[in-house]
Protein backbone atom coordinates (compact mmCIF):
# COMPACT_ATOMS: atom_id res chain seq x y z
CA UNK A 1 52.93 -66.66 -24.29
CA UNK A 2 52.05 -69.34 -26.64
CA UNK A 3 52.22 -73.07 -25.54
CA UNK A 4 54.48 -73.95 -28.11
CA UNK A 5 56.69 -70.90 -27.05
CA UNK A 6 56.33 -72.27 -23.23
CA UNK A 7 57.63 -75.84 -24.47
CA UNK A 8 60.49 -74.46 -25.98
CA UNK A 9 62.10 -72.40 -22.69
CA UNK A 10 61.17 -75.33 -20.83
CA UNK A 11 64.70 -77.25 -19.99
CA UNK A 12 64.92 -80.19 -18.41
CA UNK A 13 67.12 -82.78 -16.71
CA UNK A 14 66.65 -85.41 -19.74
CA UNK A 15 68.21 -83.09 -22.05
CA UNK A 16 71.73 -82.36 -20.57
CA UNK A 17 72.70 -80.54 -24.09
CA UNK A 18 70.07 -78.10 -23.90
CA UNK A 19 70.87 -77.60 -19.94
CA UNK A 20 74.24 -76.77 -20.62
CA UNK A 21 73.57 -74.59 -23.74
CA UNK A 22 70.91 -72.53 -20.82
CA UNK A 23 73.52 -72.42 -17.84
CA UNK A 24 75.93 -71.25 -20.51
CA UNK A 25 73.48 -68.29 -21.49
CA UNK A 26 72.88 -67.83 -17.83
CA UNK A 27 76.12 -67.16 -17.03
CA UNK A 28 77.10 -65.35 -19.55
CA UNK A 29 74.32 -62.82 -18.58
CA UNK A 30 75.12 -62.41 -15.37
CA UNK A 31 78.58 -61.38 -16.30
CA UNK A 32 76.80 -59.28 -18.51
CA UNK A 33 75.30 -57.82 -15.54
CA UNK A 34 78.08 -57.81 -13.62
CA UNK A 35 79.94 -56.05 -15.87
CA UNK A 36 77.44 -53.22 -16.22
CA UNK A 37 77.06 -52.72 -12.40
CA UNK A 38 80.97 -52.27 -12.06
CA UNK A 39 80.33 -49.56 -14.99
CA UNK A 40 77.60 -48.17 -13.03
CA UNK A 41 79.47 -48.40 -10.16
CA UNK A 42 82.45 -46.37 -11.19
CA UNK A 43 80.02 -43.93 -13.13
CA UNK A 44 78.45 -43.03 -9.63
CA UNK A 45 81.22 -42.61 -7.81
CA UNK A 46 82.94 -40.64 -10.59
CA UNK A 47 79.91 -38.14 -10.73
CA UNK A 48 80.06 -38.09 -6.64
CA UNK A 49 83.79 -36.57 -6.72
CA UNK A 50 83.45 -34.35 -9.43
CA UNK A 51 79.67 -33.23 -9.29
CA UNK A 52 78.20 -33.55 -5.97
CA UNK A 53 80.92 -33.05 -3.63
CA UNK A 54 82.40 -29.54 -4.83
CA UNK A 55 78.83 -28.40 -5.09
CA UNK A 56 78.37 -29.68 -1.18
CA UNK A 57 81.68 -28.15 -0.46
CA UNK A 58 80.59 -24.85 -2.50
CA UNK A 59 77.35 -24.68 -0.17
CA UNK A 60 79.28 -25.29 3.07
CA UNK A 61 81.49 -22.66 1.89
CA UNK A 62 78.56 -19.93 1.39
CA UNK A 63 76.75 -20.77 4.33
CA UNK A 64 80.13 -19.89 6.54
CA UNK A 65 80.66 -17.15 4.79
CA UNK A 66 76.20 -15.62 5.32
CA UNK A 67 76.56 -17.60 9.09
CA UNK A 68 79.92 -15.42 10.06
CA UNK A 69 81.47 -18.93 10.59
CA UNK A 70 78.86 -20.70 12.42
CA UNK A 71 80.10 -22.17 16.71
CA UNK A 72 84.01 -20.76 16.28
CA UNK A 73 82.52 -16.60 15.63
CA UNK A 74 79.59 -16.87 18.46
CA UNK A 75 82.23 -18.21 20.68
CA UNK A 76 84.24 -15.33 19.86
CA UNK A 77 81.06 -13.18 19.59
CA UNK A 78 80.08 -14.34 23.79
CA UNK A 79 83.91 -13.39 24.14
CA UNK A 80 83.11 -10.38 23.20
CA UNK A 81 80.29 -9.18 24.46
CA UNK A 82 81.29 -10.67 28.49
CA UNK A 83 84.39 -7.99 28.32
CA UNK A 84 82.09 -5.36 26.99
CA UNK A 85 79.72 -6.39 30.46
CA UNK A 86 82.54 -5.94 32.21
CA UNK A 87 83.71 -3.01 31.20
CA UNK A 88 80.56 -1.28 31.80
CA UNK A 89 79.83 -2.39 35.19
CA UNK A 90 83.61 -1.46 35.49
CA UNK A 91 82.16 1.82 34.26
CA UNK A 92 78.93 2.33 35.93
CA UNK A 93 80.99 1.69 39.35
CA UNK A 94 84.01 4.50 38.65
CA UNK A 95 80.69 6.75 38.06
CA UNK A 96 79.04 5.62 41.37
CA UNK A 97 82.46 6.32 43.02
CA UNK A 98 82.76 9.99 41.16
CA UNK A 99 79.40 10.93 42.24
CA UNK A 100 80.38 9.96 45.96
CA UNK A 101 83.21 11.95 45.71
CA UNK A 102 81.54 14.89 44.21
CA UNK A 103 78.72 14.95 47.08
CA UNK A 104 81.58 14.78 49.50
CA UNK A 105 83.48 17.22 48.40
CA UNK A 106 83.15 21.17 49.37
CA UNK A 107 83.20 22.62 46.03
């Protein structure tokens, strides 16, 4: 930057025409700015509904479907496989008791 470019953004309190004339620019480009963000803003959340949440919701989906339903089907799964322990030491005792009965028996 030049020095005669440096005198020229310099503003100062003497000049109250030129310090008006930067606030003025100032705040203009923050409304700029402002406006933009809120653009941005919406843009992002836009893309967030319509983009990234079906595709989350898609991928939640899938992985249910490969996982068998993740906690509710291994609860149901443990369910499961405590009757099927208790059927066959339900099983394995009606045998025991059989055998017994056999050994006792005169035939």
């Amino acid at each position: 930057m030049s020095l005669e470019s440096s005198r020229k953004l310099q503003i100062t309190w003497d000049n109250p025409k030129e310090l008006e004339v930067y606030i003025g620019k100032s705040q203009s480009a923050a409304e700029r700015l402002s406006t933009e963000n809120r653009k941005l803003r919406k843009w992002h959340t836009d893309f967030t509904e319509k983009v990234i949440l079906p595709q989350f919701l898609e991928e939640n989906r899938l992985l249910r479907a490969v996982a068998g339903g993740g906690l509710d089907s291994l609860s149901s799964l443990r369910s499961k496989w405590d009757k099927l322990e208790l059927m066959m030491e339900s099983h394995q005792l009606m045998i025991k008791e059989q055998v017994e009965v056999d050994a006792n028996s005169p035939w």
